[in-house]
Structure formats: C-alpha cells, structure tokens
PDB file of N, CA and C in Angstrom:
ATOM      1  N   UNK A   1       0.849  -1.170   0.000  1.00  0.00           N
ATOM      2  CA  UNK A   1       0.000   0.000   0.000  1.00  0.00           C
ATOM      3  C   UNK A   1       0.902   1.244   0.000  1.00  0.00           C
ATOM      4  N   UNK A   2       0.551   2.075  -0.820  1.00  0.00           N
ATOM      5  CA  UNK A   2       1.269   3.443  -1.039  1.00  0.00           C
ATOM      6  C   UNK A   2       1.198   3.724  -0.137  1.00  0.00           C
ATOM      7  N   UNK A   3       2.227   4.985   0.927  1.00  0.00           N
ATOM      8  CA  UNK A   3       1.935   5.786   1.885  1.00  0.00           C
ATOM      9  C   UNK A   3       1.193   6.659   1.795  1.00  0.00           C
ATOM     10  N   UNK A   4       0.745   7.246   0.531  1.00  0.00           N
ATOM     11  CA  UNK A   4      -0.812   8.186   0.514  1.00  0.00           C
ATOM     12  C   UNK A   4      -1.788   7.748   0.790  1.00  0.00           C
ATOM     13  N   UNK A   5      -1.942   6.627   0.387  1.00  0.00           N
ATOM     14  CA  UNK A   5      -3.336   5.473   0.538  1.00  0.00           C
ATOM     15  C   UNK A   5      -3.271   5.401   1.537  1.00  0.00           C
ATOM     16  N   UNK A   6      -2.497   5.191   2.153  1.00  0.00           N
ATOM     17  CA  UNK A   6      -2.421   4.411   3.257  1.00  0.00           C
ATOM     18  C   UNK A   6      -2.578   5.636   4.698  1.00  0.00           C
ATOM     19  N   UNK A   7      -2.213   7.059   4.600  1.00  0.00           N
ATOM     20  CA  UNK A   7      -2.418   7.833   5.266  1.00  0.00           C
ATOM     21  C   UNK A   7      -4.043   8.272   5.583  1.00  0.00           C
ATOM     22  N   UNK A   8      -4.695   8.323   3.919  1.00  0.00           N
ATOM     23  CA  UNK A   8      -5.992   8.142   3.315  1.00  0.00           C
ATOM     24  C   UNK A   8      -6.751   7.758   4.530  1.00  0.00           C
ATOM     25  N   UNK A   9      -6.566   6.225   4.553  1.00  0.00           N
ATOM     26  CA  UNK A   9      -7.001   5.721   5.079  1.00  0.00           C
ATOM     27  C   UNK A   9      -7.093   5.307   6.592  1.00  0.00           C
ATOM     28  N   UNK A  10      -6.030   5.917   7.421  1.00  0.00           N
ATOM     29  CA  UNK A  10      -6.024   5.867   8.535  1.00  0.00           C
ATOM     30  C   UNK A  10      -6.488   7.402   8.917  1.00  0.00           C
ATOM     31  N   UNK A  11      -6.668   8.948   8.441  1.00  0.00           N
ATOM     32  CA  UNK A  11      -7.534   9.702   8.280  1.00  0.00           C
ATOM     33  C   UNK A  11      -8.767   9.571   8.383  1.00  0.00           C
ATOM     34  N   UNK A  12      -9.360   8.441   7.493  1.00  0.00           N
ATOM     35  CA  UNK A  12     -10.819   8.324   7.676  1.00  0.00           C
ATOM     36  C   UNK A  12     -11.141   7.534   8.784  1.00  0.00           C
ATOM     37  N   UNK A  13     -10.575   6.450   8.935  1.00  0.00           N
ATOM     38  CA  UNK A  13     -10.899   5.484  10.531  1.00  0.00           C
ATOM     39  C   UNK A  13     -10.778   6.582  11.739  1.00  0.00           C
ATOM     40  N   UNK A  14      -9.743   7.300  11.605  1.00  0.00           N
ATOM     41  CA  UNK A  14      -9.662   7.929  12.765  1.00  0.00           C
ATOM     42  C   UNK A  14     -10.206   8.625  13.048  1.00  0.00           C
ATOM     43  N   UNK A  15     -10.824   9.425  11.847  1.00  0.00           N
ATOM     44  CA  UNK A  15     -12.092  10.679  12.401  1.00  0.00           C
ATOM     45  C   UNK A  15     -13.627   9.774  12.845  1.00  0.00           C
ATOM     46  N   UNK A  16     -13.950   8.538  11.959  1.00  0.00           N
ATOM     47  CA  UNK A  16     -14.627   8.024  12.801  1.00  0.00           C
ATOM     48  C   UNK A  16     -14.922   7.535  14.186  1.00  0.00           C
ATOM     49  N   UNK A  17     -13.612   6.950  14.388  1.00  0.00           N
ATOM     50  CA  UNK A  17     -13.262   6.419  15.554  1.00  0.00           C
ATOM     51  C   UNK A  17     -13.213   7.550  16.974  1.00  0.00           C
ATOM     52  N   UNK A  18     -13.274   8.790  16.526  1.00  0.00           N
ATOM     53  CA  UNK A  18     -13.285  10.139  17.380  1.00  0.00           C
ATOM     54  C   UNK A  18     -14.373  10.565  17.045  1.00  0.00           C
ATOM     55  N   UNK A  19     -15.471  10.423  16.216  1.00  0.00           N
ATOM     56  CA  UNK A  19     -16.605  10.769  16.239  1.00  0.00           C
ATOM     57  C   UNK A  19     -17.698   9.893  16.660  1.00  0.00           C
ATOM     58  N   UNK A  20     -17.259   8.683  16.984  1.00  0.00           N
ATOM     59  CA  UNK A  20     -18.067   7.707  17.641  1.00  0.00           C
ATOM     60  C   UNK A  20     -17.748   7.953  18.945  1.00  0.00           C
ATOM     61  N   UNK A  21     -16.000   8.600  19.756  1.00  0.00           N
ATOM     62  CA  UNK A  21     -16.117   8.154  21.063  1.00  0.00           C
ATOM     63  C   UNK A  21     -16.791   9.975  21.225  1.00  0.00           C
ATOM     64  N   UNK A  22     -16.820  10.766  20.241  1.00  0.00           N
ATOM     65  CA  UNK A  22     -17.298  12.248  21.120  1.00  0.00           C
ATOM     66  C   UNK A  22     -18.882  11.908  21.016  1.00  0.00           C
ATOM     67  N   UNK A  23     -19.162  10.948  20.201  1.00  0.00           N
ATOM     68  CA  UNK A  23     -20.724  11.066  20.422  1.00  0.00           C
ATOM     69  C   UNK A  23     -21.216  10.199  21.674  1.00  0.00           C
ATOM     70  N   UNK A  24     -20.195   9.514  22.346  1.00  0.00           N
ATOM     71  CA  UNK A  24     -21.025   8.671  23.534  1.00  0.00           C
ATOM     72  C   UNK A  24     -20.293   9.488  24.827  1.00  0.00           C
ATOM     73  N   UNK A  25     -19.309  10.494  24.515  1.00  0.00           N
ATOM     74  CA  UNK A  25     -18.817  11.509  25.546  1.00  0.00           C
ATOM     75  C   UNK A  25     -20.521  12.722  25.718  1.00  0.00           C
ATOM     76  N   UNK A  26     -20.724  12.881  24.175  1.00  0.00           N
ATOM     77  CA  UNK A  26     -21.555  13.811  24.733  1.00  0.00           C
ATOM     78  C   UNK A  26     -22.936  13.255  25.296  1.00  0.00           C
ATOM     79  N   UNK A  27     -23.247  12.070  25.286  1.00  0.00           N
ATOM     80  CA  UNK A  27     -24.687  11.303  26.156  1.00  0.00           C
ATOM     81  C   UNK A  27     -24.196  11.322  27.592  1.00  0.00           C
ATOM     82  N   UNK A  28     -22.953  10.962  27.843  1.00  0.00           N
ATOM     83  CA  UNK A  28     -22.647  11.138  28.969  1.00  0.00           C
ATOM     84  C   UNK A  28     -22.031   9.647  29.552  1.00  0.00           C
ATOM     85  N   UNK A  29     -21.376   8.743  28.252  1.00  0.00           N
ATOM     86  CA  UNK A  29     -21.403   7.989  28.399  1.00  0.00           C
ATOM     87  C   UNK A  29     -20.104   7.360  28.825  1.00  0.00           C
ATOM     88  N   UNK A  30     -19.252   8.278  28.413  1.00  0.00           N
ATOM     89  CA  UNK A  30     -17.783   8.651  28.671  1.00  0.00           C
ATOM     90  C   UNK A  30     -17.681   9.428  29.563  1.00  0.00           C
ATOM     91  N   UNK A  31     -16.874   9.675  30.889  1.00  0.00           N
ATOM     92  CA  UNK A  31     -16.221  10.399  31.514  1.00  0.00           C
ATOM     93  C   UNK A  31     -15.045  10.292  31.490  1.00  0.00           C
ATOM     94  N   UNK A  32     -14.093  12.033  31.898  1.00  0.00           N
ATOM     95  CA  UNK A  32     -12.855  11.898  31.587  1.00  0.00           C
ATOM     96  C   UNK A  32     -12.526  12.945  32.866  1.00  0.00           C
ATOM     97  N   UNK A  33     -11.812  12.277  33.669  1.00  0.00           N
ATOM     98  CA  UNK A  33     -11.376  12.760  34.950  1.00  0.00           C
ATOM     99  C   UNK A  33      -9.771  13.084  34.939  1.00  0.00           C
ATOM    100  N   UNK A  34      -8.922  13.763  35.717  1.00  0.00           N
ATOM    101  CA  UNK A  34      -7.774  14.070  36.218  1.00  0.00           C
ATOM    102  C   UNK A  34      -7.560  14.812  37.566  1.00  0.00           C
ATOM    103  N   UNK A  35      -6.543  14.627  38.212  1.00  0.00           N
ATOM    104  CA  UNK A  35      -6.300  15.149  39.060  1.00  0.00           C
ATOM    105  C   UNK A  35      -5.780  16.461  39.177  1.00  0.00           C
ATOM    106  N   UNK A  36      -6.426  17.366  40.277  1.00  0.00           N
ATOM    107  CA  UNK A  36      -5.092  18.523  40.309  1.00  0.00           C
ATOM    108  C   UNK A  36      -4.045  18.107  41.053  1.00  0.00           C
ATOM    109  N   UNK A  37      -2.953  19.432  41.242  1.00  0.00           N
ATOM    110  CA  UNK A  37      -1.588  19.078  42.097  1.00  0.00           C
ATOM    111  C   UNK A  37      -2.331  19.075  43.398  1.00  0.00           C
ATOM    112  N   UNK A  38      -3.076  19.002  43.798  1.00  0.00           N
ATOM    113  CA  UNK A  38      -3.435  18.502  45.776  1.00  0.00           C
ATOM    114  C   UNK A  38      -4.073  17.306  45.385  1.00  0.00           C
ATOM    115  N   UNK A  39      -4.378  16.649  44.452  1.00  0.00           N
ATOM    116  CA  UNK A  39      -4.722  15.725  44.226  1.00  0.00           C
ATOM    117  C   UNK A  39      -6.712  15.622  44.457  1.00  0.00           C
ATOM    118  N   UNK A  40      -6.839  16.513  44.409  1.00  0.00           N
ATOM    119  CA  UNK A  40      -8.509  16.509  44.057  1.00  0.00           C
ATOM    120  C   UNK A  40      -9.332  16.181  42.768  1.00  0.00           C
ATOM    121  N   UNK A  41     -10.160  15.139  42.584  1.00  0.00           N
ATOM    122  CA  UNK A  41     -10.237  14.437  41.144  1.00  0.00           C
ATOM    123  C   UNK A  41     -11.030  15.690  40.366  1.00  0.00           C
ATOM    124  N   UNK A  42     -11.146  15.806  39.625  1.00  0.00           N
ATOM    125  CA  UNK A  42     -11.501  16.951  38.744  1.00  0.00           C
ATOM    126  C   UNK A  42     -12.065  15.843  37.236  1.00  0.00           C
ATOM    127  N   UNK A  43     -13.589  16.187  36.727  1.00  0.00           N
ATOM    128  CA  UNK A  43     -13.937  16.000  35.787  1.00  0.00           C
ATOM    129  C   UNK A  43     -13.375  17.446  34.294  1.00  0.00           C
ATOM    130  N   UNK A  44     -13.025  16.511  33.494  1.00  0.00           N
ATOM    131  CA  UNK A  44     -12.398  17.405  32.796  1.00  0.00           C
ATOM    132  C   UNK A  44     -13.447  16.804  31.245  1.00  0.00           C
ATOM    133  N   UNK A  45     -14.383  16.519  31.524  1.00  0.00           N
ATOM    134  CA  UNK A  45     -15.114  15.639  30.669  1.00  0.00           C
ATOM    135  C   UNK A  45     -15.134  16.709  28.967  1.00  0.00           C
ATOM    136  N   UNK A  46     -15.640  18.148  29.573  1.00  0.00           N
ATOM    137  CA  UNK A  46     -15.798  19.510  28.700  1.00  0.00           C
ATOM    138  C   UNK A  46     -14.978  19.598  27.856  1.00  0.00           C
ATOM    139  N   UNK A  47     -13.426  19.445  28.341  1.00  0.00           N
ATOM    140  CA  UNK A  47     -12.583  19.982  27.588  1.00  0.00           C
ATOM    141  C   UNK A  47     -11.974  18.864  26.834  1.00  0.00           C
ATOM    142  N   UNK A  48     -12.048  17.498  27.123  1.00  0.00           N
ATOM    143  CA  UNK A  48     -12.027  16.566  25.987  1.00  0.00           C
ATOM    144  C   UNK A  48     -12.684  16.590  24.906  1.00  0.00           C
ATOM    145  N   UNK A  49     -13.932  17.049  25.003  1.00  0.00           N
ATOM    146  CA  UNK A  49     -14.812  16.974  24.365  1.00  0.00           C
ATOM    147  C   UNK A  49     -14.531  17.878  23.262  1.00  0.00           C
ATOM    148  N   UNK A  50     -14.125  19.270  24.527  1.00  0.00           N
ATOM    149  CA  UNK A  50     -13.934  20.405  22.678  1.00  0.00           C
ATOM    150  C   UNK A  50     -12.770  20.014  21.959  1.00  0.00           C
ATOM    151  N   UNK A  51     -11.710  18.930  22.368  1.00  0.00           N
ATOM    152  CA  UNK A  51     -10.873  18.757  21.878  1.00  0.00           C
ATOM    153  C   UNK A  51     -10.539  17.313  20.925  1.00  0.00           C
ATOM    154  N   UNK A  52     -11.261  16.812  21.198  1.00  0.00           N
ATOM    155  CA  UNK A  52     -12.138  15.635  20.139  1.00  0.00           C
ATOM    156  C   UNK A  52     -12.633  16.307  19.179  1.00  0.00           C
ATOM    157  N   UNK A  53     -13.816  17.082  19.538  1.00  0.00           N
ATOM    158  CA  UNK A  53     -14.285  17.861  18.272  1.00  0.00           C
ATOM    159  C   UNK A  53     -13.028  18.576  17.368  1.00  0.00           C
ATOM    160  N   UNK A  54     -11.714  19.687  17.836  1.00  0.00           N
ATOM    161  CA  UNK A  54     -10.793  20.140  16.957  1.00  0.00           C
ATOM    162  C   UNK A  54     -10.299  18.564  15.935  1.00  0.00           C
ATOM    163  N   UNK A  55     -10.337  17.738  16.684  1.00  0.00           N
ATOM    164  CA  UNK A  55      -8.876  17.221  16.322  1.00  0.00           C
ATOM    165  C   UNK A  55      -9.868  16.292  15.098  1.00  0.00           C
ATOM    166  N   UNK A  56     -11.235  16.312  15.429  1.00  0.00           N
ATOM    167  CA  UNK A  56     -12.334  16.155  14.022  1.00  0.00           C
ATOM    168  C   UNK A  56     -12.348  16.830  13.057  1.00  0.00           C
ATOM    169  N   UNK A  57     -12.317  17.858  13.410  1.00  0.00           N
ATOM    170  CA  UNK A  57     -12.115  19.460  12.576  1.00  0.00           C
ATOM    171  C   UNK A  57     -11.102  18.800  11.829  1.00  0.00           C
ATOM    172  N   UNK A  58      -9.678  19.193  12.260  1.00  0.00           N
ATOM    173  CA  UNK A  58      -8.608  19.413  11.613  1.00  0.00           C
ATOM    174  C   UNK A  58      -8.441  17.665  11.033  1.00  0.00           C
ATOM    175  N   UNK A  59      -8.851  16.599  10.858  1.00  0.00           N
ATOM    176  CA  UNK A  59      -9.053  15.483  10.469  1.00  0.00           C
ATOM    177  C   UNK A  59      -9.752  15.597   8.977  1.00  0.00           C
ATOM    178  N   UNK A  60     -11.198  16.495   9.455  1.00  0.00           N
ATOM    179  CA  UNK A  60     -11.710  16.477   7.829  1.00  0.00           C
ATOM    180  C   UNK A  60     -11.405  17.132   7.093  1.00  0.00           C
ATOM    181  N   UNK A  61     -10.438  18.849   7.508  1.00  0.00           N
ATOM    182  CA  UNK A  61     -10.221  19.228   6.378  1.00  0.00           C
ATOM    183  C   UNK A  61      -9.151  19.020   5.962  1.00  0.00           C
ATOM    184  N   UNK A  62      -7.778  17.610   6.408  1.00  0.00           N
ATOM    185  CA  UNK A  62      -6.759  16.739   6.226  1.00  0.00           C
ATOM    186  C   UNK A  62      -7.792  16.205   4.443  1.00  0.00           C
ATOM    187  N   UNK A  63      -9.261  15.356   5.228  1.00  0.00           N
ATOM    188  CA  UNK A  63      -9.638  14.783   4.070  1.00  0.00           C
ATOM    189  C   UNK A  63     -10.201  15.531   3.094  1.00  0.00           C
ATOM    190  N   UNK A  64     -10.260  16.925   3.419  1.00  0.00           N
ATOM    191  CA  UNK A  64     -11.176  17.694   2.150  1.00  0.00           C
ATOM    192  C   UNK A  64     -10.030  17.911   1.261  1.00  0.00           C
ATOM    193  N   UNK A  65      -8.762  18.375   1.501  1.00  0.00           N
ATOM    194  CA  UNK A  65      -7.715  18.393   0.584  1.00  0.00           C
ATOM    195  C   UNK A  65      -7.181  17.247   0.107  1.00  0.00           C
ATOM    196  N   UNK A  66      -7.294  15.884   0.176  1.00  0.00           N
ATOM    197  CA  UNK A  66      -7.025  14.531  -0.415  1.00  0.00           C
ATOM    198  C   UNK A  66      -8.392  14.394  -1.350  1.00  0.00           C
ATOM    199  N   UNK A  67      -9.480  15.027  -0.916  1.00  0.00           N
ATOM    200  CA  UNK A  67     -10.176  14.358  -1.935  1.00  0.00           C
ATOM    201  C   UNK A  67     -10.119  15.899  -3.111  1.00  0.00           C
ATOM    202  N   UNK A  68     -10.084  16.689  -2.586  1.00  0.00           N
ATOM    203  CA  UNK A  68      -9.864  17.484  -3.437  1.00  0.00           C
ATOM    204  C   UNK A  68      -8.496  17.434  -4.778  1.00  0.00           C
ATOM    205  N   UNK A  69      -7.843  17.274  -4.300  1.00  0.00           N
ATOM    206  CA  UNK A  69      -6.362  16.549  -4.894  1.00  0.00           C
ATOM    207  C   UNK A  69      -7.146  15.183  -5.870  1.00  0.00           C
ATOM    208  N   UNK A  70      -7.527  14.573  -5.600  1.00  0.00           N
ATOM    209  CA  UNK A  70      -8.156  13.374  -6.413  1.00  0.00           C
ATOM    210  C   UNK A  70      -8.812  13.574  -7.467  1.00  0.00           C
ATOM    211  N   UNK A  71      -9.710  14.813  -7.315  1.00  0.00           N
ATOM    212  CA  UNK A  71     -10.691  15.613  -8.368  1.00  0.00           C
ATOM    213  C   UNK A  71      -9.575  15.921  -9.505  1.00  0.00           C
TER     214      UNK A  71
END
C-alpha cells in the first residue's frame, strides 16, 4: 500500500473512531477525569470533548484536501 493510501485511510478510521467516542462523551457515556496538584479528582469531561471535536475538525479538512487533490 502506497503511503498516501495508506495515510488516506487511517484519516478516515480515525475521524470516525473520534466521532463515535465524542458522540457517547456527549450522552454522557464517557467520563474523563484528572487530578489537580493537591490531588482533588476533577472532571475534565468539557474539555475533551472540545478537543475531540478540533482534532475532528482538523481530520476532515486533512480529508477535504485529499479528496480534493483526487478531483
């Protein structure tokens, strides 16, 4: 497999694969916790979330310029 193809294609799994886990983050089905430095657990569920969504963002328009390139 070419390394274009092959980038192609791990592009598209992966934006799925992040748009399946932000859609069961946003039911509430996912939680995403961390600690602060005193060690108090802190839900940080929000900011995964907006950051799933970028990294969707910047995923499809990876694929809008491959398919555009194809045209």
């Amino acid at each position: 497999m070419e390394p274009q193809v092959w980038f192609e294609e791990w592009c598209r799994t992966e934006r799925d694969s992040s748009a399946a886990i932000l859609a069961r983050m946003e039911k509430g089905e996912i939680r995403t916790y961390a600690t602060d430095p005193c060690g108090e657990l802190l839900d940080v569920s929000l900011q995964m979330m907006a950051a799933k969504r970028s990294s969707i963002e910047e995923l499809d328009s990876i694929i809008a310029k491959i398919d555009a390139e194809k045209l």
